[in-house]
N, C-alpha and C. Protein backbone atom coordinates (compact mmCIF):
# COMPACT_ATOMS: atom_id res chain seq x y z
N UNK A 1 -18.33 -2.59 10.31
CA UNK A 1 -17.03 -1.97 10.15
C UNK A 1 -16.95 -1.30 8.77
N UNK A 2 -16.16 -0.07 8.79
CA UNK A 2 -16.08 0.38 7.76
C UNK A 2 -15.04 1.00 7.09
N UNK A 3 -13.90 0.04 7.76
CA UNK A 3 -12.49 0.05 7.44
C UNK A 3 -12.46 -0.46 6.00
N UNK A 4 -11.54 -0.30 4.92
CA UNK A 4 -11.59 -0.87 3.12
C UNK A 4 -9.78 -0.40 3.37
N UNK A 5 -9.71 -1.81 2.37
CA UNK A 5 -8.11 -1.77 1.63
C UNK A 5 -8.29 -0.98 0.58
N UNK A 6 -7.88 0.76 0.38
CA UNK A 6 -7.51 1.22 -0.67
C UNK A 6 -6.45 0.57 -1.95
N UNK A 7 -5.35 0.37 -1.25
CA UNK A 7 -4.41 0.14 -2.18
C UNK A 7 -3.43 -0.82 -1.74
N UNK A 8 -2.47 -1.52 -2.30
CA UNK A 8 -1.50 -2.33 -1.76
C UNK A 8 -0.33 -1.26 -2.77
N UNK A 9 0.85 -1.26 -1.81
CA UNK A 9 1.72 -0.98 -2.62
C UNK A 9 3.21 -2.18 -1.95
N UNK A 10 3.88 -2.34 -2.89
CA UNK A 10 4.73 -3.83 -2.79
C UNK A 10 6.30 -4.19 -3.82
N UNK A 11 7.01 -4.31 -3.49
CA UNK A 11 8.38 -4.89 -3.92
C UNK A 11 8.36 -6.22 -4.70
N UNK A 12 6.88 -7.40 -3.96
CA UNK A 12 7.20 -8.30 -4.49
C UNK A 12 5.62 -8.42 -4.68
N UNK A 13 5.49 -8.32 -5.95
CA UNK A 13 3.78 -8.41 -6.31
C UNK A 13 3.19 -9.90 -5.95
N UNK A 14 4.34 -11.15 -6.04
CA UNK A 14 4.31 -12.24 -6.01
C UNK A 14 3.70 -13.02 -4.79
N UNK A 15 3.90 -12.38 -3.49
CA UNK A 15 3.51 -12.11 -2.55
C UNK A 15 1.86 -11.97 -2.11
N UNK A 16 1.59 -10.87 -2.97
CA UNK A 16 0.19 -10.15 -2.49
C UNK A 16 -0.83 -10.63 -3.67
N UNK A 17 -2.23 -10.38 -3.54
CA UNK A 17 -3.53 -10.14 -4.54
C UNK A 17 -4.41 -9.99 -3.94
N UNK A 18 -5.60 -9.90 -4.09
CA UNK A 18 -6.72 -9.57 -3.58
C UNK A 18 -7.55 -8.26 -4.73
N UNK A 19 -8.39 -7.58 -4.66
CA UNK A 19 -9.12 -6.95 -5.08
C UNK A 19 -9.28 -6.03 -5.48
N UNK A 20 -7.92 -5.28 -4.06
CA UNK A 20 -7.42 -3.90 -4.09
C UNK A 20 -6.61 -3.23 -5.21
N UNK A 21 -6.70 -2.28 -5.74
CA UNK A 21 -5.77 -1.78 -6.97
C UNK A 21 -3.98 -2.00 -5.96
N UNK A 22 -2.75 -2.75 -6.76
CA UNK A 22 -1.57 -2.98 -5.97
C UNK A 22 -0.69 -2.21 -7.40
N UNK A 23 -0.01 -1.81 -6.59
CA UNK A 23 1.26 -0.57 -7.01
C UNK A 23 2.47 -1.44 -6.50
N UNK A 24 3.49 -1.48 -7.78
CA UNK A 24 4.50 -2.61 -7.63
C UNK A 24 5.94 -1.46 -7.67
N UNK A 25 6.58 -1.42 -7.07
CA UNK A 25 7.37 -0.78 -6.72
C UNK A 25 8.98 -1.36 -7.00
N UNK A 26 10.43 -0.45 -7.54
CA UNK A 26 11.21 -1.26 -7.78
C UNK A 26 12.15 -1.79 -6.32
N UNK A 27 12.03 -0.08 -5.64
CA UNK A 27 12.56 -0.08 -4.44
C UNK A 27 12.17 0.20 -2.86
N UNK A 28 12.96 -0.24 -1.89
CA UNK A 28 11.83 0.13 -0.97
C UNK A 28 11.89 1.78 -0.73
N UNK A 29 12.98 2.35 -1.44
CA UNK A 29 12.73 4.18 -1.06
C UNK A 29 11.54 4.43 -2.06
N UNK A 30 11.56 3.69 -3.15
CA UNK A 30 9.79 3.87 -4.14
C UNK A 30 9.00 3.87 -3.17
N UNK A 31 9.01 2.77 -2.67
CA UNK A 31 7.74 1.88 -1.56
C UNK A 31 7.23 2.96 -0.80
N UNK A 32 7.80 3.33 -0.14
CA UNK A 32 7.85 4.04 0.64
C UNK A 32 7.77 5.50 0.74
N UNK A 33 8.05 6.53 -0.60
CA UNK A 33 7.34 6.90 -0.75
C UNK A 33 6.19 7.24 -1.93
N UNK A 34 5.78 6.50 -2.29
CA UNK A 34 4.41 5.94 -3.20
C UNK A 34 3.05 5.70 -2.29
N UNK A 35 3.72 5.01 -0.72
CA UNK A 35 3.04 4.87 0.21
C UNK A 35 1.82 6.24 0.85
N UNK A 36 3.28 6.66 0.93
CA UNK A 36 2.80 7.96 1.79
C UNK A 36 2.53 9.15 0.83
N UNK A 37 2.63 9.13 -0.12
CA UNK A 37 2.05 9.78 -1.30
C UNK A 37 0.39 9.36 -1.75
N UNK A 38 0.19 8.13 -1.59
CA UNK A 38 -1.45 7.94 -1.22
C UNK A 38 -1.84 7.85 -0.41
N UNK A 39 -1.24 7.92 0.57
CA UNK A 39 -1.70 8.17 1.87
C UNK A 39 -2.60 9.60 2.02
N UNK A 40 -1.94 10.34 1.57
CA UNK A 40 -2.28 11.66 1.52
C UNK A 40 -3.61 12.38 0.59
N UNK A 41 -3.50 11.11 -1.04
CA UNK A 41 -3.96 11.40 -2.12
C UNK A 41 -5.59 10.81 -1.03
N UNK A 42 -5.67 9.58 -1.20
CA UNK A 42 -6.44 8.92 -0.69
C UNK A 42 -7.48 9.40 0.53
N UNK A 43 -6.41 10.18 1.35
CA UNK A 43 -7.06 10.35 2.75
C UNK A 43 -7.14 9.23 3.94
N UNK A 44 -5.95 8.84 3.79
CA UNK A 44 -6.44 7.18 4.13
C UNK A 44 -4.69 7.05 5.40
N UNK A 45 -4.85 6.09 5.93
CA UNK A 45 -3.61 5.78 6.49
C UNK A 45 -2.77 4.65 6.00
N UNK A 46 -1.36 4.76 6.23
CA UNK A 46 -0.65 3.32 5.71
C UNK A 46 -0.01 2.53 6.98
N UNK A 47 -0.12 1.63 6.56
CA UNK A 47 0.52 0.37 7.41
C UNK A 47 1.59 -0.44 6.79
N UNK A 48 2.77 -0.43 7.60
CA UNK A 48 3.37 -1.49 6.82
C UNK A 48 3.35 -2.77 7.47
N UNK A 49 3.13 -3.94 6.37
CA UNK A 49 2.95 -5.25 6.91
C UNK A 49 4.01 -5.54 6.99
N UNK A 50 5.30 -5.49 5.90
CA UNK A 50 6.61 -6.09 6.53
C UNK A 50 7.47 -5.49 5.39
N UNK A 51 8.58 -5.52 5.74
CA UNK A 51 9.59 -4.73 5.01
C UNK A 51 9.44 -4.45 3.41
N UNK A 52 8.84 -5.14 2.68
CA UNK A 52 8.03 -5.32 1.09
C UNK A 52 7.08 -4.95 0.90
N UNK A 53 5.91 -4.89 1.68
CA UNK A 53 4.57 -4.32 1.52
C UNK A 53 4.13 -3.51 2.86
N UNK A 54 3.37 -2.35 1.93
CA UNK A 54 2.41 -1.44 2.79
C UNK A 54 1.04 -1.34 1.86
N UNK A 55 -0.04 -1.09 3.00
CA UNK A 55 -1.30 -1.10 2.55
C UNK A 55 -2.04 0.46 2.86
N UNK A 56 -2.69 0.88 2.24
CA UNK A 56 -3.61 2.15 2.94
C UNK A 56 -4.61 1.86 3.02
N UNK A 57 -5.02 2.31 4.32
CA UNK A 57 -6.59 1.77 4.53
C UNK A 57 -7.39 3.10 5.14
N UNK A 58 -8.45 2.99 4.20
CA UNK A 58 -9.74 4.02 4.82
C UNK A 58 -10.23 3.52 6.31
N UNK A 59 -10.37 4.51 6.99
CA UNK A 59 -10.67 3.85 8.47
C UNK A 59 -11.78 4.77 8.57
C-alpha cells in the first residue's frame, strides 16, 4: 500500500500525535479551510475523522 498521512489538521491537538506534521487550528471554519487548502497544496485528499479533526492523505 501506498497510501501516507500527509498532515493532520485539528481543534484539539490533545486528541491526536503520531509522526505526521499536525496543524492546530482555532476554529472549525480554520479547520476546514486549512484542510482543503492542503488538500490542494499537497495533491492529496482530506478526510474528516470527526467534527475536530481532518487528515490528508496521499493515495
Amino acid at each position: 500500500m501506498d497510501e501516507k498521512i500527509l498532515a493532520i489538521i485539528t481543534t484539539t491537538p490533545e486528541l491526536v500525535g503520531g509522526a505526521s506534521p499536525i496543524f492546530v487550528t482555532k476554529n472549525v471554519d480554520e479547520l476546514i479551510a486549512r484542510a482543503f487548502l492542503l488538500e490542494k497544496i499537497l495533491d492529496a485528499m482530506v478526510h474528516k475523522l470527526n467534527d475536530s479533526t481532518y487528515i490528508i492523505v496521499k493515495h
